[in-house]
Protein backbone atom coordinates (compact mmCIF):
# COMPACT_ATOMS: atom_id res chain seq x y z
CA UNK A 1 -1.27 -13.06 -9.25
CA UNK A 2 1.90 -14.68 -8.47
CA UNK A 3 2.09 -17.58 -5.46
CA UNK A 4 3.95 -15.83 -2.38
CA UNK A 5 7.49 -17.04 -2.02
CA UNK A 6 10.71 -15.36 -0.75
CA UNK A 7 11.90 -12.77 -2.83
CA UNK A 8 15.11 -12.21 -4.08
CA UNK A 9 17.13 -9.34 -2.51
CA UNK A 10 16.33 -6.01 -4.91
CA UNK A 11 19.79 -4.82 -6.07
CA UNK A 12 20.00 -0.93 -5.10
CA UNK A 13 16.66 -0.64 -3.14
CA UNK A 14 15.70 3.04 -3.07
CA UNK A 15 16.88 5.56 0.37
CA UNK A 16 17.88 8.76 -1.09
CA UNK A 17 15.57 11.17 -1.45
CA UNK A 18 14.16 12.30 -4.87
CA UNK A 19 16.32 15.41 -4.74
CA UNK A 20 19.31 13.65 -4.03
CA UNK A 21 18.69 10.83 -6.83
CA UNK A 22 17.63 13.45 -9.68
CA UNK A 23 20.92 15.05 -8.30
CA UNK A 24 23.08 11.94 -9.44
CA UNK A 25 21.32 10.72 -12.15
CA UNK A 26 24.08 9.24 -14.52
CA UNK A 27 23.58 10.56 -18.03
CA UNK A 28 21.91 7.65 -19.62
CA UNK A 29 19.16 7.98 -17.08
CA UNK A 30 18.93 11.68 -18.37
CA UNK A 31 19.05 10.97 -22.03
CA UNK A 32 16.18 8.35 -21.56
CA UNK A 33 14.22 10.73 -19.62
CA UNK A 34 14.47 13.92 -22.24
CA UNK A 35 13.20 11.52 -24.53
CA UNK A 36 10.46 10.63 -22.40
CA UNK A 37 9.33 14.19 -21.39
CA UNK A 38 8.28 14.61 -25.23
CA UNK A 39 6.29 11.68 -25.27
CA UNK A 40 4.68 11.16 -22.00
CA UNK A 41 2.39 13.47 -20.80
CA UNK A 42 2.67 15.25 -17.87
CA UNK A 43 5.95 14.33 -16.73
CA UNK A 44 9.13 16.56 -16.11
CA UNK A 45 12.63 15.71 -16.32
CA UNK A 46 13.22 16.49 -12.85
CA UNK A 47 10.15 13.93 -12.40
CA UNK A 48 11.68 11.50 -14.22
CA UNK A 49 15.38 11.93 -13.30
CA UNK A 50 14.23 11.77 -9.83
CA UNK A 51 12.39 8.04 -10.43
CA UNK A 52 15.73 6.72 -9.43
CA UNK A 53 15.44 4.41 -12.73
CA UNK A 54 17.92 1.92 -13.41
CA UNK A 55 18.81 -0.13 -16.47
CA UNK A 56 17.70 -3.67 -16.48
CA UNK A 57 19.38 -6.10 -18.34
CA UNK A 58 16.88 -6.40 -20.59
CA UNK A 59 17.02 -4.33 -23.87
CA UNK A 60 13.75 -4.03 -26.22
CA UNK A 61 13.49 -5.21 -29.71
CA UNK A 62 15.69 -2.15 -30.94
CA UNK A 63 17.89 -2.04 -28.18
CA UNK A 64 16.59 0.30 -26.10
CA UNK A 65 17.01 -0.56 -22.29
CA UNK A 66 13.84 -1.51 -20.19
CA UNK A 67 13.85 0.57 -16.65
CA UNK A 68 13.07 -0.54 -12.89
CA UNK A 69 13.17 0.70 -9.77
CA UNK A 70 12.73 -1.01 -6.52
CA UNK A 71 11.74 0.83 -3.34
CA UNK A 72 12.36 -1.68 -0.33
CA UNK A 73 11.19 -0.32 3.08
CA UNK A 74 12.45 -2.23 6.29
CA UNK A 75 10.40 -5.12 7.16
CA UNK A 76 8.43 -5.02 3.76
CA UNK A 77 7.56 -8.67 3.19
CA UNK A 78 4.40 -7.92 0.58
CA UNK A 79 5.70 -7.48 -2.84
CA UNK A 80 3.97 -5.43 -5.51
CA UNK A 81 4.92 -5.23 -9.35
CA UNK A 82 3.58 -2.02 -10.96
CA UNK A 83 4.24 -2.03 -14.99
CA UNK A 84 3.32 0.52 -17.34
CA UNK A 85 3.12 1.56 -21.21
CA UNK A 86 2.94 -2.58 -22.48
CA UNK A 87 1.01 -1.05 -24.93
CA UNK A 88 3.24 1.95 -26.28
CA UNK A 89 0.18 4.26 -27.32
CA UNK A 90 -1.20 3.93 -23.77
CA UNK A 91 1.33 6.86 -22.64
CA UNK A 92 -0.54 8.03 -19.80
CA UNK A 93 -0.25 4.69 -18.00
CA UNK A 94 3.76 5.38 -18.51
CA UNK A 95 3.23 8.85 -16.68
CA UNK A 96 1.11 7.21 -14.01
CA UNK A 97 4.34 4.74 -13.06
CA UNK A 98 6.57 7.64 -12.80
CA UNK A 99 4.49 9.42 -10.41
CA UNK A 100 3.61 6.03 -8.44
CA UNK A 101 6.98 5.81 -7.73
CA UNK A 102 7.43 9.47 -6.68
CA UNK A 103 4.55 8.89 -4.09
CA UNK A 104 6.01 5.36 -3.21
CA UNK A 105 9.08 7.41 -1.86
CA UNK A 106 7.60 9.32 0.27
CA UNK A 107 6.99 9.44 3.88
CA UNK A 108 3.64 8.50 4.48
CA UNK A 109 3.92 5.34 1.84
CA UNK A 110 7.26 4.63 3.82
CA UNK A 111 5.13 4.47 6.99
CA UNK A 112 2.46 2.36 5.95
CA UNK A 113 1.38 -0.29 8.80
CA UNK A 114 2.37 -3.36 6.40
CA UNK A 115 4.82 -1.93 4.14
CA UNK A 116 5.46 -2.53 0.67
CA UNK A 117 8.55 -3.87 -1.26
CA UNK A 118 7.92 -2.42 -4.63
CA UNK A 119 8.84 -2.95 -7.79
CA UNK A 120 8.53 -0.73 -10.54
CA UNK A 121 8.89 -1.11 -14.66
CA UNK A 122 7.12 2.57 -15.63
CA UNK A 123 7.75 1.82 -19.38
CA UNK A 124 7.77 -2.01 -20.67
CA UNK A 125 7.28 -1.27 -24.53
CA UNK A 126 9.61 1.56 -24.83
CA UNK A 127 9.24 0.98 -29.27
CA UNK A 128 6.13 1.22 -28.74
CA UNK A 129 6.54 4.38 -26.80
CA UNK A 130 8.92 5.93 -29.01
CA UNK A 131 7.44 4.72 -32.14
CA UNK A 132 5.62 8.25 -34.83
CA UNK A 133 3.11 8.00 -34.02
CA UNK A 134 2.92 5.64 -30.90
CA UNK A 135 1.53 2.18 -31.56
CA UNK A 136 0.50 -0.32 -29.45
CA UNK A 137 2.92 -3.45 -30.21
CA UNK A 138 6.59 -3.61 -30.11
CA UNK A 139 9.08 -3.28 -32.91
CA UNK A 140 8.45 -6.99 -34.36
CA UNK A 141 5.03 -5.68 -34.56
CA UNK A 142 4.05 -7.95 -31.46
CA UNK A 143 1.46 -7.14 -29.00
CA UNK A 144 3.06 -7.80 -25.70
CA UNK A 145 -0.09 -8.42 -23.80
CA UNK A 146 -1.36 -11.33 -26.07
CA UNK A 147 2.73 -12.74 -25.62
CA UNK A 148 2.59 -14.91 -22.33
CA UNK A 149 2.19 -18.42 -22.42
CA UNK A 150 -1.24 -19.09 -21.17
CA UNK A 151 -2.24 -22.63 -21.38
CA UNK A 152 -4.30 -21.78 -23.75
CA UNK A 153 -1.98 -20.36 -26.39
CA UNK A 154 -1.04 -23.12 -28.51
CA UNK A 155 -4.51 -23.94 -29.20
CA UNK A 156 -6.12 -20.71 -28.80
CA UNK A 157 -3.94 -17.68 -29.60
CA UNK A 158 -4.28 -17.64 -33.22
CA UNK A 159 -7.41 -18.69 -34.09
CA UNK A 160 -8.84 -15.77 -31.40
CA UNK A 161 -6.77 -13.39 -33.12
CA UNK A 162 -7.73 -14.52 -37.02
CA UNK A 163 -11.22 -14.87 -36.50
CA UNK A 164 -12.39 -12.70 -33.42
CA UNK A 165 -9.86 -10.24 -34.53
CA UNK A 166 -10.18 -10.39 -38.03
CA UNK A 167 -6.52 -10.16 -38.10
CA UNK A 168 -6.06 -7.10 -36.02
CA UNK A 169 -2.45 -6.07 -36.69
CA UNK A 170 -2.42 -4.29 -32.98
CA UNK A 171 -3.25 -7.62 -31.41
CA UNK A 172 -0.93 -9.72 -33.12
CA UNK A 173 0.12 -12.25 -30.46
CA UNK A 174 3.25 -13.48 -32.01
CA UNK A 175 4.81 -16.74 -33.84
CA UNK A 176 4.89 -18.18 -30.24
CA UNK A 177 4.64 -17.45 -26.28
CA UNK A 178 7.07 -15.08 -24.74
CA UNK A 179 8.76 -15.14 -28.48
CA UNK A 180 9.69 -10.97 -27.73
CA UNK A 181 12.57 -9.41 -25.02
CA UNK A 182 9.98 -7.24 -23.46
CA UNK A 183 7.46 -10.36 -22.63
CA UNK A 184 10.23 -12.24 -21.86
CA UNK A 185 11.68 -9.65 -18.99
CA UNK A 186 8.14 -9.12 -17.45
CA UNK A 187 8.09 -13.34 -17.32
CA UNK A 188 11.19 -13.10 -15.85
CA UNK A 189 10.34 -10.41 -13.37
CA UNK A 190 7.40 -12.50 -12.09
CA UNK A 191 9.35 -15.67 -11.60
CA UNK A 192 12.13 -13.99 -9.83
CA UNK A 193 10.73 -11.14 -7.59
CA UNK A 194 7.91 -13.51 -6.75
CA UNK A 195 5.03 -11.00 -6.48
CA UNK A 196 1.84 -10.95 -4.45
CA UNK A 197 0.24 -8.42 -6.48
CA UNK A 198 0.79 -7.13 -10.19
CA UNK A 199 -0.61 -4.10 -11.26
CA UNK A 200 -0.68 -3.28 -14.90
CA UNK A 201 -1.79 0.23 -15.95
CA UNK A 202 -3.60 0.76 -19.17
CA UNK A 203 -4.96 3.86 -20.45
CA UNK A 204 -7.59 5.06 -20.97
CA UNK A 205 -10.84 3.60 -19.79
CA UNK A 206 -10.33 4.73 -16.35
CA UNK A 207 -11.91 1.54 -15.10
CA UNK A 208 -10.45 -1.16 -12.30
CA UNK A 209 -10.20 -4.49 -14.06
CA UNK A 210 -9.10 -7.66 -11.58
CA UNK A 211 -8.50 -11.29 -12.53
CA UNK A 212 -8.54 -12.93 -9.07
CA UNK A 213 -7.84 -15.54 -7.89
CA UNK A 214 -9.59 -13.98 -4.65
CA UNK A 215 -13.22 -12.04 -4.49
CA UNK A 216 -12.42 -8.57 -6.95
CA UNK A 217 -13.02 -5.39 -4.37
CA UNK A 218 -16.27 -3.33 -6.29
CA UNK A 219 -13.80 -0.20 -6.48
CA UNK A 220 -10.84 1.05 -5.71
CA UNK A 221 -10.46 5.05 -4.87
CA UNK A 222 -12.75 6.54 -7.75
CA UNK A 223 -11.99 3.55 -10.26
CA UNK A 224 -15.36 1.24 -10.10
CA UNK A 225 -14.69 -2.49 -11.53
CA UNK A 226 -15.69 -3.38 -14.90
CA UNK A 227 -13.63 -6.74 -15.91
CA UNK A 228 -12.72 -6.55 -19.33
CA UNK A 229 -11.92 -9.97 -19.76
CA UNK A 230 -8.86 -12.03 -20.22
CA UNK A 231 -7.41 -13.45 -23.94
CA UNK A 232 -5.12 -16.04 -25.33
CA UNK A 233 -1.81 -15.14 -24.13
CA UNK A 234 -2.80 -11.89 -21.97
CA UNK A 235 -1.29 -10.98 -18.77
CA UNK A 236 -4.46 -10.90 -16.76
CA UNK A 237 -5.23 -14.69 -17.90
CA UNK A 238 -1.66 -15.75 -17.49
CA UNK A 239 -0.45 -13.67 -13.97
């Protein structure tokens, strides 16, 4: 969890309806989302066109542009980072974003007593997304969630993965922290937007896994915790 501080301001927080956005979706947008719709399950175009996504600057390994979108009620001052699909055969944590953000923009999230200043990147490892058959790391082969630089990592990383691993080629944690775009944009991300909570949605355990610092809550809607742990270089040990 990132240490409060004032956020910078979000550069087209969302107002328009979903209607209206899927309405005026430019065509990149569109393009991105067909190719979505095959992969990830249970989610439309109109779903998708509606997100209100919008190209980062960041680009993955193969070029393929990494998608936010912010949704910045009046008065929000808590700031929550929801990320999807790091792990591109985890596609049902992709689809999950997507329809976050379509509840996010609705009335009774928009009314909340405290409200929320969100921030939303539905699809982090879109080569791993798009790879046949999805696969867990990026296009270097990387597995983004064993990327960040954990204080751990120099000493750690490598000997965790080459002898707890065996040499697990989907938990490869790279030549060196943060060494791939995607890992690189989420660090980013976290330094700028500044955020109180991150939320990282894997697939497919169905479980509520929480790495503090404060007391974890014993469930959260129907999810019951069961911490997984945390690993050289993961998000959960490094956030």
């Amino acid at each position: 969890m990132a240490a409060p501080a004032p956020a910078r301001p979000a550069s087209a927080p969302s107002t328009a309806k979903p209607a209206q956005v899927a309405a005026s979706a430019p065509r990149a947008i569109v393009s991105g989302c067909d190719a979505w719709v095959g992969r990830l399950p249970n989610v439309s175009r109109a779903l998708c066109t509606s997100a209100g996504l919008v190209p980062s600057a960041a680009k993955s390994v193969s070029g393929a542009p990494i998608y936010t979108h912010d949704i910045q009620p009046e008065g929000a001052k808590l700031r929550v980072l929801v990320m999807g699909a790091i792990h591109g055969d985890e596609l049902s944590s992709g689809s999950l974003a997507l329809h976050w953000i379509r509840l996010a923009q609705q009335e009774p999230a928009m009314q909340m007593p405290q409200p929320v200043h969100w921030r939303f990147i539905p699809v982090l490892n879109p080569d791993g997304v798009m790879h046949q058959p999805p696969r867990r790391m990026n296009a270097n082969g990387v597995d983004l969630n064993r990327n960040f630089p954990t204080p751990n990592w120099e000493r750690d990383a490598a000997v965790y993965w080459e002898k707890r691993t065996r040499k697990d080629p989907r938990r490869y944690p790279g030549k060196k922290p943060l060494s791939e775009p995607e890992s690189r944009f989420l660090h980013e991300q976290m330094q700028s937007f500044k955020p109180h909570l991150i939320v990282a949605i894997h697939a497919p355990y169905g479980v509520l896994d929480f790495d503090g610092p404060s007391v974890p809550p014993s469930r959260l809607g129907r999810l019951y915790l069961d911490q997984v742990g945390i690993f050289p270089g993961s998000l959960g040990n490094y956030g």
